[in-house]
N, C-alpha and C. Protein backbone atom coordinates (compact mmCIF):
# COMPACT_ATOMS: atom_id res chain seq x y z
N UNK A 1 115.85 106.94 81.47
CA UNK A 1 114.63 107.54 80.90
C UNK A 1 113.42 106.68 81.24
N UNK A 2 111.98 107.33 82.01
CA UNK A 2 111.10 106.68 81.91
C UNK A 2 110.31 106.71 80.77
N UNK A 3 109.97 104.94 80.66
CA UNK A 3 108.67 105.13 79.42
C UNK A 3 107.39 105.24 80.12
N UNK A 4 106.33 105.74 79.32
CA UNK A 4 105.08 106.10 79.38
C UNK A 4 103.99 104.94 79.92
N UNK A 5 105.11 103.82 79.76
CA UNK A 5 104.13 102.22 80.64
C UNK A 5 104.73 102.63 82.06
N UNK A 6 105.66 103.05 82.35
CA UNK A 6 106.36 103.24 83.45
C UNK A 6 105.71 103.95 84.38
N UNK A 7 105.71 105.01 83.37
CA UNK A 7 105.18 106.13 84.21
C UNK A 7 103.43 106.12 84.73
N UNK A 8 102.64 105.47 83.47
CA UNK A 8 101.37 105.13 84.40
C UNK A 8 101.33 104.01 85.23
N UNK A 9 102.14 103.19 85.20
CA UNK A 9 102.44 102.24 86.40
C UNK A 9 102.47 102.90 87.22
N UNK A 10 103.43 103.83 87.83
CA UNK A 10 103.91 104.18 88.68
C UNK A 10 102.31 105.29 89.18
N UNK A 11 101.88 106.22 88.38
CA UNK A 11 101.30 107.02 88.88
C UNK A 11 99.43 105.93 89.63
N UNK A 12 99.31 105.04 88.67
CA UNK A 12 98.70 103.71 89.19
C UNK A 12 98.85 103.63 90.75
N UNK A 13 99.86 102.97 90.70
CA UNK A 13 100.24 102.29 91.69
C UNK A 13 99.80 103.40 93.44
N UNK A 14 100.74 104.75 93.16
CA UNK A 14 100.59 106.43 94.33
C UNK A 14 98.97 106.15 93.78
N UNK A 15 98.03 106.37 92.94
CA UNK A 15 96.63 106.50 93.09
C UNK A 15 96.03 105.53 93.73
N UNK A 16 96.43 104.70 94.04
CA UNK A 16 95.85 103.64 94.26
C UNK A 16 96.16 103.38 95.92
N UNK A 17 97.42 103.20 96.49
CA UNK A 17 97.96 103.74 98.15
C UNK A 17 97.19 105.19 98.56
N UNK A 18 96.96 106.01 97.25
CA UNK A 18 96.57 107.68 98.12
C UNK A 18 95.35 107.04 98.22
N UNK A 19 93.94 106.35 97.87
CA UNK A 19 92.43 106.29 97.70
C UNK A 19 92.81 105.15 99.00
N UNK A 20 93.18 104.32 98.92
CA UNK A 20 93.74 103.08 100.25
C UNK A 20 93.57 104.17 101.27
N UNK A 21 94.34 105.09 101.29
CA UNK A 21 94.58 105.68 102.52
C UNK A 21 93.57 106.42 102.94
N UNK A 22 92.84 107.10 102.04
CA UNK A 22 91.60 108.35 102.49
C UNK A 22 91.02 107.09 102.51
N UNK A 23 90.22 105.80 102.26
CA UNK A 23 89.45 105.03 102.72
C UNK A 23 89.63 104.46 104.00
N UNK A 24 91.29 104.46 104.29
CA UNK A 24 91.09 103.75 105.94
C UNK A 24 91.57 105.38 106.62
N UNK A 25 91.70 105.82 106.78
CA UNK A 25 91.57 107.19 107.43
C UNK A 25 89.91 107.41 107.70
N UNK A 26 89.17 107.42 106.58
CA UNK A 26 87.71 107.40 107.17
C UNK A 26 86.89 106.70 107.54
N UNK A 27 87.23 105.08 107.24
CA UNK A 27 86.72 104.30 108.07
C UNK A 27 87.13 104.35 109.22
N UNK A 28 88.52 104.82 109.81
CA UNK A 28 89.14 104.57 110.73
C UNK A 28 88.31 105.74 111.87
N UNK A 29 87.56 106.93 111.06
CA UNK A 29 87.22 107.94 111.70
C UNK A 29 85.73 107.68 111.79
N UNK A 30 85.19 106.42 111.34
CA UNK A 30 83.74 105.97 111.41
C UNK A 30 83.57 105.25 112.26
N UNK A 31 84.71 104.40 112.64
CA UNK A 31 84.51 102.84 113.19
C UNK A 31 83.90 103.66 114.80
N UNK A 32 84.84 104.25 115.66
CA UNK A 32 84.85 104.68 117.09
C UNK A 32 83.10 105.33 117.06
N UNK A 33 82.55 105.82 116.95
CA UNK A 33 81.08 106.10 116.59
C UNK A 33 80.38 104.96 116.54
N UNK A 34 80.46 104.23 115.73
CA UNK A 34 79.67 102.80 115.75
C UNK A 34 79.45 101.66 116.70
N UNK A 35 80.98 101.81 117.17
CA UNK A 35 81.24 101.41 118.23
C UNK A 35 80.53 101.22 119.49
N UNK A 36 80.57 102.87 119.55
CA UNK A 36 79.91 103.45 121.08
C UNK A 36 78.38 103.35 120.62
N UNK A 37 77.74 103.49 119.64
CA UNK A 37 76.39 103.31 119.49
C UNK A 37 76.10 101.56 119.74
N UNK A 38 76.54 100.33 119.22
CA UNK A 38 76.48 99.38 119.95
C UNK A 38 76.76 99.08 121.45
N UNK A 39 77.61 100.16 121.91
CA UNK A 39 78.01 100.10 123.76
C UNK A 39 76.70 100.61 124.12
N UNK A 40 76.22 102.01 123.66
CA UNK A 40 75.05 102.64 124.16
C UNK A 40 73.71 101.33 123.87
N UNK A 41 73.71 100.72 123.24
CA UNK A 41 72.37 99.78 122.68
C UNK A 41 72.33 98.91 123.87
N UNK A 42 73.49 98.60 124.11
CA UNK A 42 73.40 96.89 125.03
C UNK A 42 73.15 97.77 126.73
């Protein structure tokens, strides 16, 4: 049986990897843009 410390641990823990992930997914989809605008500068 889970207890209720358990269980917001746990749901903690997946909220916390899912927001991790949409943050490097969109940095990851920002960085290549920035990139090429410093290639285009120099």
């Amino acid at each position: 049986m889970i207890t209720l410390m358990e269980l917001k641990l746990i749901c903690g823990v997946i909220g916390f990897l899912f927001i991790g992930a949409i943050l490097g997914i969109v940095l990851g989809l920002n960085a290549p843009p920035i990139d090429e605008e410093k290639e285009s500068d120099n």
